[in-house]
C-alpha atoms as a PDB file:
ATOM      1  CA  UNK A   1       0.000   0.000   0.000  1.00  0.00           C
ATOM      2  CA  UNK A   2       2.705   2.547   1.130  1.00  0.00           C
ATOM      3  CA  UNK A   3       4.337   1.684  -2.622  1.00  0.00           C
ATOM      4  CA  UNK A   4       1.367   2.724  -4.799  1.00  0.00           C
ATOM      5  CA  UNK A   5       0.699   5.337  -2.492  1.00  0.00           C
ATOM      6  CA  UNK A   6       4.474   6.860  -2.906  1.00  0.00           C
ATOM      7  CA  UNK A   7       4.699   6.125  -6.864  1.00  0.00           C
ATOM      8  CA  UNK A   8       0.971   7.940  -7.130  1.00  0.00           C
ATOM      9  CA  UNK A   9       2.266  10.749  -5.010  1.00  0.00           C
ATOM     10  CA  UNK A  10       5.678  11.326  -7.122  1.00  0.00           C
ATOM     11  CA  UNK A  11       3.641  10.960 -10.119  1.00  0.00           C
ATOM     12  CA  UNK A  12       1.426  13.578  -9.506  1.00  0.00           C
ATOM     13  CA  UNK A  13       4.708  15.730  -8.186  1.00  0.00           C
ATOM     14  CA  UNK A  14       5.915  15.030 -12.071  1.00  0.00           C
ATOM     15  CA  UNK A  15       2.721  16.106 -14.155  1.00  0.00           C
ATOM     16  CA  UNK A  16       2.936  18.968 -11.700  1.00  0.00           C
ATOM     17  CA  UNK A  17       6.426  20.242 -12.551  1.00  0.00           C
ATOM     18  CA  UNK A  18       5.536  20.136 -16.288  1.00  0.00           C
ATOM     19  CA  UNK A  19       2.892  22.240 -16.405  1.00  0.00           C
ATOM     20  CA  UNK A  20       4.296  24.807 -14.333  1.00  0.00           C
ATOM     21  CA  UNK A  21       7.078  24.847 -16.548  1.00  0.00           C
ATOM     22  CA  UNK A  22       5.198  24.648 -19.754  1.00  0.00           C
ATOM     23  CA  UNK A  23       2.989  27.368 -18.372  1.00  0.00           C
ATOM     24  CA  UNK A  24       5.360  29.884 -17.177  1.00  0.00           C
ATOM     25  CA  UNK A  25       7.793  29.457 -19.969  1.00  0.00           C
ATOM     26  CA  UNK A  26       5.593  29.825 -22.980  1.00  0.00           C
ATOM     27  CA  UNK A  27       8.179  31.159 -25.407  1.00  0.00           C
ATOM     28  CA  UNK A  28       4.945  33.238 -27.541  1.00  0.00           C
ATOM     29  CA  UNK A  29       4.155  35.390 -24.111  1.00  0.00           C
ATOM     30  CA  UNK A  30       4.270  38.567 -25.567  1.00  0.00           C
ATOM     31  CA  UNK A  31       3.789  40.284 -22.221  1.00  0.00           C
ATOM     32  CA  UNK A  32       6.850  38.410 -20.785  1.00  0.00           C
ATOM     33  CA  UNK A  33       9.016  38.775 -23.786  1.00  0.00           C
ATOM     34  CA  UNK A  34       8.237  42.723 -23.777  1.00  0.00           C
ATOM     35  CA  UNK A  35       9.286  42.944 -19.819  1.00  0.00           C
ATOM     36  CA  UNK A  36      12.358  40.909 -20.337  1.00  0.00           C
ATOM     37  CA  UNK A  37      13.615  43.028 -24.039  1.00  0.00           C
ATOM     38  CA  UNK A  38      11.443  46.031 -24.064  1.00  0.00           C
ATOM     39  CA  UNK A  39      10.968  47.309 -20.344  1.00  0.00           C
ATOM     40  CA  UNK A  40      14.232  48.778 -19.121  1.00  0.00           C
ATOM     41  CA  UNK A  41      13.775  51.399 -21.935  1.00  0.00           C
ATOM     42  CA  UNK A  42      10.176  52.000 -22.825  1.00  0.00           C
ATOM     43  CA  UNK A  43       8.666  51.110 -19.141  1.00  0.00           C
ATOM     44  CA  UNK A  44       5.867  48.569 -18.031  1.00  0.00           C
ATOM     45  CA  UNK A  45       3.390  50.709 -19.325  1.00  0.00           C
ATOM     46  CA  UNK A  46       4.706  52.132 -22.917  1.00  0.00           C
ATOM     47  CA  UNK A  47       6.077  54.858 -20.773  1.00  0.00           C
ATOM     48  CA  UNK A  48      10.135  55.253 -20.457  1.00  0.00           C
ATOM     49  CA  UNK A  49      11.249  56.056 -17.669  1.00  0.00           C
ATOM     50  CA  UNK A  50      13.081  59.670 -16.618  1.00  0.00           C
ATOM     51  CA  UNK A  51      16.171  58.223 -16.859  1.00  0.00           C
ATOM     52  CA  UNK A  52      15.797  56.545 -20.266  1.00  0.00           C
ATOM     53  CA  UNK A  53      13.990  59.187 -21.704  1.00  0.00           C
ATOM     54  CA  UNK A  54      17.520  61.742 -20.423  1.00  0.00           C
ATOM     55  CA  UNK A  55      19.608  59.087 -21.695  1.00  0.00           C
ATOM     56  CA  UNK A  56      17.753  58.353 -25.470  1.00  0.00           C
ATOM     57  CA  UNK A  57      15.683  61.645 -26.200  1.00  0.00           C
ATOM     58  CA  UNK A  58      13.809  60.600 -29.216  1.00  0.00           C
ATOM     59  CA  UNK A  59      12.861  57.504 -26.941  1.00  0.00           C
ATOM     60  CA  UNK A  60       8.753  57.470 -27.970  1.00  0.00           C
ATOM     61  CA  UNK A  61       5.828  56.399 -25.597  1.00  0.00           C
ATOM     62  CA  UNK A  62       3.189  54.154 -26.608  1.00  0.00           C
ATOM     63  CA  UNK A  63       0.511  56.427 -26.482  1.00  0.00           C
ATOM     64  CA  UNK A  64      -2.542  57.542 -28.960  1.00  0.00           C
ATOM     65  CA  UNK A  65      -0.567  59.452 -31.651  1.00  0.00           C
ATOM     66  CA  UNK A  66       1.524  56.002 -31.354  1.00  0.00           C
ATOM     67  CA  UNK A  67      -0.530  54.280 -32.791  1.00  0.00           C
ATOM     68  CA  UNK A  68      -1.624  56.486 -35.036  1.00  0.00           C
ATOM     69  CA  UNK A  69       1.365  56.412 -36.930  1.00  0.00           C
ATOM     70  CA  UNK A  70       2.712  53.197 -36.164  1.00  0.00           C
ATOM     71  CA  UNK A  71       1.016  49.076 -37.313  1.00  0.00           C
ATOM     72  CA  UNK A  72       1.474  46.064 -35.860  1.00  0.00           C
ATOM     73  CA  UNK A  73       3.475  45.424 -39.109  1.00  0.00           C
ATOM     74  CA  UNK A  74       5.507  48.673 -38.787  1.00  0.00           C
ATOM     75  CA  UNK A  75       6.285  47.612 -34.994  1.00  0.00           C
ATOM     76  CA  UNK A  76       7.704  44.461 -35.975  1.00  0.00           C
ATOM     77  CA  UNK A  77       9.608  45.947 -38.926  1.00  0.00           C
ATOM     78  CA  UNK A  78      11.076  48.131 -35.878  1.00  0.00           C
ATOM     79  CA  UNK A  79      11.819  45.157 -33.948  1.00  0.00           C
ATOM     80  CA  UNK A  80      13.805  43.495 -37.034  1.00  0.00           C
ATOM     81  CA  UNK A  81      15.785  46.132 -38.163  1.00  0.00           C
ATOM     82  CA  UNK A  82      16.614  48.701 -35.232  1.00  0.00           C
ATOM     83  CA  UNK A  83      16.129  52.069 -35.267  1.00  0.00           C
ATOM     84  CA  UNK A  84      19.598  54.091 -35.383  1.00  0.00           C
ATOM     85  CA  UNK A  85      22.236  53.375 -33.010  1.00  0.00           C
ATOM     86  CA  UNK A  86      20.206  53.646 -29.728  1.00  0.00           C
ATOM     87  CA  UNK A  87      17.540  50.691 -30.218  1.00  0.00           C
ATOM     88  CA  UNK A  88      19.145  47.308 -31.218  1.00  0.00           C
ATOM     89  CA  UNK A  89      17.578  44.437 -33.813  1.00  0.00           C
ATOM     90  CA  UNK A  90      15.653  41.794 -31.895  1.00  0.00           C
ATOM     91  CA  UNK A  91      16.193  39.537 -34.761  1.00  0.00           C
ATOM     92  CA  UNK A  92      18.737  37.324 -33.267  1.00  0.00           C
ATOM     93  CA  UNK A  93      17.137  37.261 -29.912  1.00  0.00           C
ATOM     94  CA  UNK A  94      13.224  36.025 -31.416  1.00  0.00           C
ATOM     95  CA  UNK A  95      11.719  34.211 -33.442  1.00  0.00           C
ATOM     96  CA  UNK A  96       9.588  35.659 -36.246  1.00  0.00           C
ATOM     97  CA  UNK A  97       6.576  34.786 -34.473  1.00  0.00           C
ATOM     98  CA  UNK A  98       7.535  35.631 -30.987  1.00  0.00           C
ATOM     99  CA  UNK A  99       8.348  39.754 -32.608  1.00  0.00           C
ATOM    100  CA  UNK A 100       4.645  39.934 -34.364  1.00  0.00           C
ATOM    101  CA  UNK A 101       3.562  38.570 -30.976  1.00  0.00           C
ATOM    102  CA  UNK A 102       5.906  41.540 -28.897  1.00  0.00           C
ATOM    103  CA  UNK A 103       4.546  44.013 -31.814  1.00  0.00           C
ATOM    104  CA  UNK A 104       0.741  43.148 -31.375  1.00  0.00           C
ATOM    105  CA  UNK A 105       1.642  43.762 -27.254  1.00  0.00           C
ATOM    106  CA  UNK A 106       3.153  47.301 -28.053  1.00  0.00           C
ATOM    107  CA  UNK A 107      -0.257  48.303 -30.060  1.00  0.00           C
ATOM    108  CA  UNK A 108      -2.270  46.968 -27.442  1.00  0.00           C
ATOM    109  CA  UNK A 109      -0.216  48.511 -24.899  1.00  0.00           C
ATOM    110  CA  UNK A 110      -0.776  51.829 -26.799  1.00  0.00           C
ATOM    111  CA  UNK A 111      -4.405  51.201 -28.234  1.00  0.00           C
ATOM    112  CA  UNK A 112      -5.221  50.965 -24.068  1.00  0.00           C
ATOM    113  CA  UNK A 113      -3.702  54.760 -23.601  1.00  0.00           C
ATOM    114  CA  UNK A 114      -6.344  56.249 -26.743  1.00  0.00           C
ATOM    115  CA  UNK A 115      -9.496  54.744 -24.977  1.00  0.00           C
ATOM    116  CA  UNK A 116     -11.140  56.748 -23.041  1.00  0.00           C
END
């Protein structure tokens, strides 16, 4: 009894583990992916901090004349490519899908500042 009761308990440990890792390392997570590339210069919110904004002046916020401007597709072409020497390419760090899925965040993130 104590043996099926042990290999049901370290079984359920097991299907456990796995889906906390599968669910906190979803590599599509736009959310996460934008905190762990995007936030140190354009903030949580689509807003850069003081600091960043000092350091990179044409640093833009996410805001309503944001997305205005600016697509999903022209986000992700941003992404790709870089913009001048301050923002890097993301190209190397992820994949094609996972920069459509960052640029769809960044238009949300912005589309949320134009509502009233």
């Amino acid at each position: 009894m104590k043996n099926k009761s042990l290999m049901l308990c370290a079984g359920l440990l097991a299907v456990v583990a796995v889906s906390q890792r599968a669910w906190a390392q979803d590599p599509t997570d736009a959310k996460t992916l934008y905190e762990a590339n995007c936030k140190k210069c354009h903030g949580v919110r689509g807003v850069p901090p003081k600091a960043m904004k000092t350091k990179f002046e044409k640093l833009v916020t996410f805001d309503a004349a944001f997305v205005e401007k600016h697509s999903v597709d022209s986000i992700a072409k941003v992404l790709v490519k870089g913009k001048g020497e301050d923002m890097k390419s993301f190209k190397d760090k992820m994949t094609a899908e996972q920069l459509t899925a960052v640029a769809q965040y960044v238009h949300e993130l912005a589309s949320k500042k134009a509502e009233p």
